[in-house]
PDB file of N, CA and C in Angstrom:
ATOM      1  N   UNK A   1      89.280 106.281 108.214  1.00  0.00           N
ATOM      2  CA  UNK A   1      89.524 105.296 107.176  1.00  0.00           C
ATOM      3  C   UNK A   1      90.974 104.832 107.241  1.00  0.00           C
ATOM      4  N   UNK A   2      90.894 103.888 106.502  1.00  0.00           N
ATOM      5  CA  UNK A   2      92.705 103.360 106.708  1.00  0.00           C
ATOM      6  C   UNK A   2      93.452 103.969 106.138  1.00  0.00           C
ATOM      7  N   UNK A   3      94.552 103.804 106.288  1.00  0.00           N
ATOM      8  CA  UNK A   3      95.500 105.047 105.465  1.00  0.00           C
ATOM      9  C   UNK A   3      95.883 103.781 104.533  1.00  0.00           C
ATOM     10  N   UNK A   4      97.239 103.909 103.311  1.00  0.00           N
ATOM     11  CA  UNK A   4      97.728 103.355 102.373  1.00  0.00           C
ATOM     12  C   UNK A   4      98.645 102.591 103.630  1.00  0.00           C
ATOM     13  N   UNK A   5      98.875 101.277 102.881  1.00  0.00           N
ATOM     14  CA  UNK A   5      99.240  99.830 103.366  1.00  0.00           C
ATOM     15  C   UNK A   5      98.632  99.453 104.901  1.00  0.00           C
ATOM     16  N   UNK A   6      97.754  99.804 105.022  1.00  0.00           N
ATOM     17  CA  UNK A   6      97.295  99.327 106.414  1.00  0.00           C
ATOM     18  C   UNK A   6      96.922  97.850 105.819  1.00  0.00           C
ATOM     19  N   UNK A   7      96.812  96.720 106.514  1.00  0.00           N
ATOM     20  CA  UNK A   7      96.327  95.336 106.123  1.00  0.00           C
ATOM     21  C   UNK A   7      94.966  95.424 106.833  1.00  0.00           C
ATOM     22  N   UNK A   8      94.219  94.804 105.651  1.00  0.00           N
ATOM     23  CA  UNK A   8      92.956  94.860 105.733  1.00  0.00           C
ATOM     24  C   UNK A   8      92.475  93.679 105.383  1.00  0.00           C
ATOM     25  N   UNK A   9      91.535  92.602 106.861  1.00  0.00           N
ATOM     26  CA  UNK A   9      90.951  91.538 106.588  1.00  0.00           C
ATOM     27  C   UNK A   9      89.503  91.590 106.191  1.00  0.00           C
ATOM     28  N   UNK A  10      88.850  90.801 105.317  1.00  0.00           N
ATOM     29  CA  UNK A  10      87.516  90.972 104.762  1.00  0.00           C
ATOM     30  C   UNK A  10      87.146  89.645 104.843  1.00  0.00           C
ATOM     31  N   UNK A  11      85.773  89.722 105.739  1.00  0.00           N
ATOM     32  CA  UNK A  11      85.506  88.019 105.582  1.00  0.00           C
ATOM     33  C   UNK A  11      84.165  88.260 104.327  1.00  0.00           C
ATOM     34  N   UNK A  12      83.805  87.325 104.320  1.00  0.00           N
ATOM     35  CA  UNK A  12      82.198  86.738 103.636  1.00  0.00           C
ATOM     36  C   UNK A  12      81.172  87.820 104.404  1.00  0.00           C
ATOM     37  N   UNK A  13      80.856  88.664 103.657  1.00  0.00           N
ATOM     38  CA  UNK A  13      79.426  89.411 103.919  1.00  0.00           C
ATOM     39  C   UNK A  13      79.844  90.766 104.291  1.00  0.00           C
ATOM     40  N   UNK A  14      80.945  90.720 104.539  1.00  0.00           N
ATOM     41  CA  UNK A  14      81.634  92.522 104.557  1.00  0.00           C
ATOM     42  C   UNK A  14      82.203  93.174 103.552  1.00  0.00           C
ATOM     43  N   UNK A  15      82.089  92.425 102.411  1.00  0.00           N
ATOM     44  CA  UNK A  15      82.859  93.139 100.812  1.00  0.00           C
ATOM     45  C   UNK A  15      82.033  92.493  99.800  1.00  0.00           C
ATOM     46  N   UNK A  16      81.841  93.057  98.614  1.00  0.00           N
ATOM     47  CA  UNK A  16      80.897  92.815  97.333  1.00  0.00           C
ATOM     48  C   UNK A  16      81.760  93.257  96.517  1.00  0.00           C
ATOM     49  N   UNK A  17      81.734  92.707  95.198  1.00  0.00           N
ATOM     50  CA  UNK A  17      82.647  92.672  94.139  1.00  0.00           C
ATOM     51  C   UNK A  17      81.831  93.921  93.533  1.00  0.00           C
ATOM     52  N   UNK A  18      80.450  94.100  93.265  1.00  0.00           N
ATOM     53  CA  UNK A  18      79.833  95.131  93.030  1.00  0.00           C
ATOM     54  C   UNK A  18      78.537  95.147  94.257  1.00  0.00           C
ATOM     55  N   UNK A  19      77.747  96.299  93.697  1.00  0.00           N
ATOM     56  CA  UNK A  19      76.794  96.478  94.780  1.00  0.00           C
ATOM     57  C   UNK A  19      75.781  95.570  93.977  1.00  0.00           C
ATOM     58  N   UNK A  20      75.171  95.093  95.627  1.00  0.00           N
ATOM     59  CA  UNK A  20      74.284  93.981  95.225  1.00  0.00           C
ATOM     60  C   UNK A  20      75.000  92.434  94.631  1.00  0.00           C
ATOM     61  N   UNK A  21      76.026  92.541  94.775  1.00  0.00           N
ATOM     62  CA  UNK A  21      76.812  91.086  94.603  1.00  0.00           C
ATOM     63  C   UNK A  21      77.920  91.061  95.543  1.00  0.00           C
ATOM     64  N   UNK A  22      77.258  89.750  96.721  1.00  0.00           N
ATOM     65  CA  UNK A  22      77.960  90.260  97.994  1.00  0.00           C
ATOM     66  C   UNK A  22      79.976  89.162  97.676  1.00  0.00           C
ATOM     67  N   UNK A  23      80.595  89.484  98.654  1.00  0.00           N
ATOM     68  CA  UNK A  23      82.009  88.537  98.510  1.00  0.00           C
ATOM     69  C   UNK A  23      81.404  87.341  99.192  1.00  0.00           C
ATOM     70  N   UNK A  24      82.342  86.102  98.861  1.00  0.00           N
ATOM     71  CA  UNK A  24      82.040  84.619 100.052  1.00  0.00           C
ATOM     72  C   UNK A  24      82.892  84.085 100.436  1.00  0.00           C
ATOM     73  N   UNK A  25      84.342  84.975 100.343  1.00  0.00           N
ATOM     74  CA  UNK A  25      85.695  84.177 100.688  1.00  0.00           C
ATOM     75  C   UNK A  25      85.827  85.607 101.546  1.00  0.00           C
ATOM     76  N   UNK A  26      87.701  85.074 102.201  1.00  0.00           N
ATOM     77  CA  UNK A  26      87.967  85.862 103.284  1.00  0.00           C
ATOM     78  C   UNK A  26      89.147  86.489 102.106  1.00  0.00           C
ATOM     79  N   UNK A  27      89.690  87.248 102.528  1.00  0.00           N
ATOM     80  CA  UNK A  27      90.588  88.321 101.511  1.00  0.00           C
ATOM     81  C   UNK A  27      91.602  88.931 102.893  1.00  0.00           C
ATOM     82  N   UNK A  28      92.540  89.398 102.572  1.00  0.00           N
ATOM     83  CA  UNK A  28      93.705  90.036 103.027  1.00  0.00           C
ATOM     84  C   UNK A  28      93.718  91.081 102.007  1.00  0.00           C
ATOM     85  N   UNK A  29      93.491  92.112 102.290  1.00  0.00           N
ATOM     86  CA  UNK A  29      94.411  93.012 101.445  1.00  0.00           C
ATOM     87  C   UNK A  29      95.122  94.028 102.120  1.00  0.00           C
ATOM     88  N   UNK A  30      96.159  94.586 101.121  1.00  0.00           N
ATOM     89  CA  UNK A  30      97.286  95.817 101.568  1.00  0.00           C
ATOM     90  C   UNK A  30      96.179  96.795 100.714  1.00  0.00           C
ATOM     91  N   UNK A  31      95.321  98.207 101.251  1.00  0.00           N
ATOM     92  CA  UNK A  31      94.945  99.216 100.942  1.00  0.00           C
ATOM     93  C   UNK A  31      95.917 100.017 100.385  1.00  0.00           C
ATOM     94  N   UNK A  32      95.286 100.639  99.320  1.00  0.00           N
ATOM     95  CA  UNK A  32      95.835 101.786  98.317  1.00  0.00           C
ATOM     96  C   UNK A  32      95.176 102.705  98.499  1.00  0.00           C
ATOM     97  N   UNK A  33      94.066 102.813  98.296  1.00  0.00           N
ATOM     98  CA  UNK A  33      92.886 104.194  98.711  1.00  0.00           C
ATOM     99  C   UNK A  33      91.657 103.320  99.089  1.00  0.00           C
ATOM    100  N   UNK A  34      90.965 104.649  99.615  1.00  0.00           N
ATOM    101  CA  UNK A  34      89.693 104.069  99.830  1.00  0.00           C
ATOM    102  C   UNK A  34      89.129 105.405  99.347  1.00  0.00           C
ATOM    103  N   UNK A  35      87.807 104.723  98.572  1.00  0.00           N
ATOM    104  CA  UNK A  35      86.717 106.230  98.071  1.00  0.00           C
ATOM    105  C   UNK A  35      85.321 106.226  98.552  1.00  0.00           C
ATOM    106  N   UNK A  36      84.652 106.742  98.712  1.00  0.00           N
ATOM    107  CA  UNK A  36      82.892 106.672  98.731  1.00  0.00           C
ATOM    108  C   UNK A  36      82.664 106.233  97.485  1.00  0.00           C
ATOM    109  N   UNK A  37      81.467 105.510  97.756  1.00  0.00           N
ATOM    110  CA  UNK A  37      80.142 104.922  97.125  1.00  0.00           C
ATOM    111  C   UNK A  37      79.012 105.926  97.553  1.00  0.00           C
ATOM    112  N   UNK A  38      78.531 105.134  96.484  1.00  0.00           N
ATOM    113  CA  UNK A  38      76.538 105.456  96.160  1.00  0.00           C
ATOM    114  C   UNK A  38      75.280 105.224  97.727  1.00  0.00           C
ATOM    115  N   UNK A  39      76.395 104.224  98.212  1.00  0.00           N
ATOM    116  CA  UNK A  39      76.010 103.912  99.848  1.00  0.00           C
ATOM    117  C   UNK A  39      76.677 104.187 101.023  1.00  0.00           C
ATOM    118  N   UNK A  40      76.283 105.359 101.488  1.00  0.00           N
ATOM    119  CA  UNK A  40      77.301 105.681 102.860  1.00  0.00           C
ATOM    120  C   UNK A  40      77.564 104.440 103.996  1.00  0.00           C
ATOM    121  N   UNK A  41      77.107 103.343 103.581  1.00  0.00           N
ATOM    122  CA  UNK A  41      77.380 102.261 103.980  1.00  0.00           C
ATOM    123  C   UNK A  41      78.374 101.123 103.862  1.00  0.00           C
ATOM    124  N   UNK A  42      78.910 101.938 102.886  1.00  0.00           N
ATOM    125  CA  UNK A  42      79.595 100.814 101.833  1.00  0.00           C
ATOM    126  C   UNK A  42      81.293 101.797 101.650  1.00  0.00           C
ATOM    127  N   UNK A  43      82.366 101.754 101.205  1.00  0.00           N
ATOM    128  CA  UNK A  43      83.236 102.539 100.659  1.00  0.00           C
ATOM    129  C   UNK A  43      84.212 101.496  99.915  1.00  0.00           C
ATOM    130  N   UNK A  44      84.583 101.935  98.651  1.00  0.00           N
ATOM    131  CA  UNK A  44      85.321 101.595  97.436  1.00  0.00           C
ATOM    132  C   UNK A  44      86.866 101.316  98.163  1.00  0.00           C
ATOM    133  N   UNK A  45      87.505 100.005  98.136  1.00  0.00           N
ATOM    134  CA  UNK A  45      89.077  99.806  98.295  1.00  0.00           C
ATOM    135  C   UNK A  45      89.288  99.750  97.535  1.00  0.00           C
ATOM    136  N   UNK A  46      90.933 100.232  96.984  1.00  0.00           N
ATOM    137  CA  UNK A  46      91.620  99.902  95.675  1.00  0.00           C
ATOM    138  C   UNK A  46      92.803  99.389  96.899  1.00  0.00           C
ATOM    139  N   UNK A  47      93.686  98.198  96.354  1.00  0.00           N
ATOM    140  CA  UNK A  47      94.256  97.442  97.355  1.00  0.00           C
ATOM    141  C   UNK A  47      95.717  96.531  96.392  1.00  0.00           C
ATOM    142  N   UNK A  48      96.163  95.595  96.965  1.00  0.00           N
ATOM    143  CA  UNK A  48      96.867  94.687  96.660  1.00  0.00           C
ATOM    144  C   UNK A  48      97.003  93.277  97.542  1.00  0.00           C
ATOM    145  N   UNK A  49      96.850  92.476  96.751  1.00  0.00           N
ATOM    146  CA  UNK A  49      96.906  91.173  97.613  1.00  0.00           C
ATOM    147  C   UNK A  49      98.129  91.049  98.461  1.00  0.00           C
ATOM    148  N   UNK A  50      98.011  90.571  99.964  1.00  0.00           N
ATOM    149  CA  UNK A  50      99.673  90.387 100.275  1.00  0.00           C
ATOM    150  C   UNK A  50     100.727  89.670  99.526  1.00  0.00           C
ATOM    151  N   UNK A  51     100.830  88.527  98.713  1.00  0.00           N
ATOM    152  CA  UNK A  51     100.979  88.017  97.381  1.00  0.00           C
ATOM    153  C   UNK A  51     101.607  89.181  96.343  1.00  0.00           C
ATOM    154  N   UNK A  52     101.359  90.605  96.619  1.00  0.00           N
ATOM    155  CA  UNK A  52     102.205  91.298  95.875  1.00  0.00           C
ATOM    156  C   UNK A  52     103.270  91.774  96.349  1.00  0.00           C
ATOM    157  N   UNK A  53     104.070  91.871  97.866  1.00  0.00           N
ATOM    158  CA  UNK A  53     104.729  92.315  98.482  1.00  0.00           C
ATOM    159  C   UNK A  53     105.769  91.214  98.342  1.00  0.00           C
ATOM    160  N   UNK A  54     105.487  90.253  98.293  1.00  0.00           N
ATOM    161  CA  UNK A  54     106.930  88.982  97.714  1.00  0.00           C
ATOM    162  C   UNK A  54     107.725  89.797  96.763  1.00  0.00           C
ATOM    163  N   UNK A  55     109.274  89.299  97.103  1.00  0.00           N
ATOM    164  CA  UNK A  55     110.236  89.664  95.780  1.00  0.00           C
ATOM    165  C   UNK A  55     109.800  88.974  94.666  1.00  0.00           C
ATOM    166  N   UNK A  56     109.469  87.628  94.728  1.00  0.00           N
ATOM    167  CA  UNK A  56     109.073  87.222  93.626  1.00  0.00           C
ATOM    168  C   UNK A  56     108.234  87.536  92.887  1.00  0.00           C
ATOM    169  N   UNK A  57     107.008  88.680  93.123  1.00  0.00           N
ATOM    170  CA  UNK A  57     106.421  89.285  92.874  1.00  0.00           C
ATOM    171  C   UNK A  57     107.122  90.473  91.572  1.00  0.00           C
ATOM    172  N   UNK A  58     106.117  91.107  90.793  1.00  0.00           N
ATOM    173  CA  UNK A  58     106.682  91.677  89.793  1.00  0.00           C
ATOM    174  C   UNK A  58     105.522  92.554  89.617  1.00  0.00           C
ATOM    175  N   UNK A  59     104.672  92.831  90.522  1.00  0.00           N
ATOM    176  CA  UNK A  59     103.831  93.682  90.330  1.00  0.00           C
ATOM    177  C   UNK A  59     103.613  94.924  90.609  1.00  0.00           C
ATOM    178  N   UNK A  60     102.985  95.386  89.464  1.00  0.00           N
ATOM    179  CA  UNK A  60     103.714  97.102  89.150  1.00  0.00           C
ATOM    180  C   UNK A  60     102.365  97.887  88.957  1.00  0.00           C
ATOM    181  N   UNK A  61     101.354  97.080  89.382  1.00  0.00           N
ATOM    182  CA  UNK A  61     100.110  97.565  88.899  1.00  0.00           C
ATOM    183  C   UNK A  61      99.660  98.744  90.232  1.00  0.00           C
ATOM    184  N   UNK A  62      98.882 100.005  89.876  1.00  0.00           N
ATOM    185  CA  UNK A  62      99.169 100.752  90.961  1.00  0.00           C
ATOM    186  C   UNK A  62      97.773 100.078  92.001  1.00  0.00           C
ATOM    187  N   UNK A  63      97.204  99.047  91.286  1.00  0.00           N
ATOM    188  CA  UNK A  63      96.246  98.298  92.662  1.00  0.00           C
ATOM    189  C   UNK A  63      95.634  96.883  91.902  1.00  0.00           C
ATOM    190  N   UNK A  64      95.558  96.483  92.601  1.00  0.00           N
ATOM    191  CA  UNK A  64      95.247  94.446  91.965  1.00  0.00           C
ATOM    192  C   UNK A  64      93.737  94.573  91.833  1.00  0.00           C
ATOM    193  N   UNK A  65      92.915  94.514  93.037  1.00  0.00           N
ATOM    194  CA  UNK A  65      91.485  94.359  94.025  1.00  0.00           C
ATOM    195  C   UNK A  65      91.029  95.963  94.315  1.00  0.00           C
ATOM    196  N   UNK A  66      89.549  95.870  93.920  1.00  0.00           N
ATOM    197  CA  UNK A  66      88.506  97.130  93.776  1.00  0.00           C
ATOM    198  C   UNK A  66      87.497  96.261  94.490  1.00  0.00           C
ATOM    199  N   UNK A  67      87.099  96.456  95.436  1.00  0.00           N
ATOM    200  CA  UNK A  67      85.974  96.136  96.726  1.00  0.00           C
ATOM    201  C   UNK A  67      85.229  97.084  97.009  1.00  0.00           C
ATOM    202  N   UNK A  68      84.133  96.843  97.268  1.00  0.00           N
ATOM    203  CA  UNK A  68      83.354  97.531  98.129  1.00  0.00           C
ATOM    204  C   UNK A  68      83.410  96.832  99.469  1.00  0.00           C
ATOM    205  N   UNK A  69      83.210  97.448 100.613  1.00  0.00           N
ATOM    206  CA  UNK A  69      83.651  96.906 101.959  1.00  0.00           C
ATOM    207  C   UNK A  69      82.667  97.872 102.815  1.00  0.00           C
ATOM    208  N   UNK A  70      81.970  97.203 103.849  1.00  0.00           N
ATOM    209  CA  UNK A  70      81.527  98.106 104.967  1.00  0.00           C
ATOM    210  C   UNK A  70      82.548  98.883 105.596  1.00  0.00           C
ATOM    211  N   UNK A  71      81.815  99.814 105.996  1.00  0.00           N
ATOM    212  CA  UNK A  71      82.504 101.533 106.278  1.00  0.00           C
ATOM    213  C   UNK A  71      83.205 100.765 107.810  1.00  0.00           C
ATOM    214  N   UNK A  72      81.740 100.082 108.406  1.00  0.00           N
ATOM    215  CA  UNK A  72      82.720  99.704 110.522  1.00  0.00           C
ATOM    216  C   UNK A  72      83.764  98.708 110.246  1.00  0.00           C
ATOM    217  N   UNK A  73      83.775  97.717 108.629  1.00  0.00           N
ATOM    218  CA  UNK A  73      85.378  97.081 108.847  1.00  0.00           C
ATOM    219  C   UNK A  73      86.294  97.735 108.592  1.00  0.00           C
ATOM    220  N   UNK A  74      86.407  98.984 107.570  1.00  0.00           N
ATOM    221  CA  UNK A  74      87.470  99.780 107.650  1.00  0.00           C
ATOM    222  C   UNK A  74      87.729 100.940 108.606  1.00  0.00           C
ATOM    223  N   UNK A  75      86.720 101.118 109.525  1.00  0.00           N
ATOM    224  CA  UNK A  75      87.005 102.001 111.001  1.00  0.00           C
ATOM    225  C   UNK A  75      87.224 100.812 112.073  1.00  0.00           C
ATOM    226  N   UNK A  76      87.188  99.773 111.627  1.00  0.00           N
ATOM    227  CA  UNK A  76      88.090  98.894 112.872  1.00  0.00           C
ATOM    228  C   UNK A  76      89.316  98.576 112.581  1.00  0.00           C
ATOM    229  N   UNK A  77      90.047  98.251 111.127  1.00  0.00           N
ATOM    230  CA  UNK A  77      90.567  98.277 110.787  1.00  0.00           C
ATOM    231  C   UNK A  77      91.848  99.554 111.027  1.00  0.00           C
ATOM    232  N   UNK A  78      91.025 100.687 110.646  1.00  0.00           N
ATOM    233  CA  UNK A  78      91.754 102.352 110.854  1.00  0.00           C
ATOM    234  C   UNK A  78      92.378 102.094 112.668  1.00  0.00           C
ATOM    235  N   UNK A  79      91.499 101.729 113.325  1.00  0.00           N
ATOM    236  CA  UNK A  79      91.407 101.707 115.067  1.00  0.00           C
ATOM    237  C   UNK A  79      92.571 100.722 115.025  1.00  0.00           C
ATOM    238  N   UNK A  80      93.184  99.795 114.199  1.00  0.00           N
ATOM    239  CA  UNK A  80      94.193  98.877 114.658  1.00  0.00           C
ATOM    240  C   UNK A  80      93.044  97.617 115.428  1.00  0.00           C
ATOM    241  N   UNK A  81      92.123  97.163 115.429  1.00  0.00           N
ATOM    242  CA  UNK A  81      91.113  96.210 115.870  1.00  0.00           C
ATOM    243  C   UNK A  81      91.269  95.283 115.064  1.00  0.00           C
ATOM    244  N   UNK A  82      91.344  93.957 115.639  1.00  0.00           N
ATOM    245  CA  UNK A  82      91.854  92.816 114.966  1.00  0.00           C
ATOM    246  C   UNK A  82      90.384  92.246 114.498  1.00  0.00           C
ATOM    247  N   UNK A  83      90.644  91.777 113.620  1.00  0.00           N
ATOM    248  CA  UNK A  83      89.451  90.878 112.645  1.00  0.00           C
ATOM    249  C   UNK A  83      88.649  89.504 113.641  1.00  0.00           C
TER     250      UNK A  83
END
């Protein structure tokens, strides 16, 4: 799995806001943790948009974005494998 700040791309059909409600945009995120789900198919990101790493940024929140994401984009991801 990825470790904390690895950048993590998510297109349309590899992340669901919940299960059974899939994503339809592409996402960037900086990973915070990742947990298991109910689907060994699936695993929980807690993350931050790159948008929080700006100075102008003021965000203090310990994660922005809660995803569910397929398990092979975050083991390609972990592998350093580009999107």
């Amino acid at each position: 799995m990825p470790v904390p700040d690895t950048r993590l791309s998510v297109r349309a059909g590899e992340w669901q806001i919940a299960p059974g409600q899939p994503g339809h945009t592409y996402h960037d995120i900086r990973v915070v943790s990742v947990h298991n789900s109910h689907d060994p198919a699936w695993a929980w990101v807690h993350g931050h948009g790159l948008e929080c790493a700006w100075e102008s940024s003021d965000c203090a929140k310990p994660w922005c974005w809660e995803l569910l994401v397929k398990v092979d984009v975050l083991a390609a991801a972990a592998a350093g494998d580009p999107p």
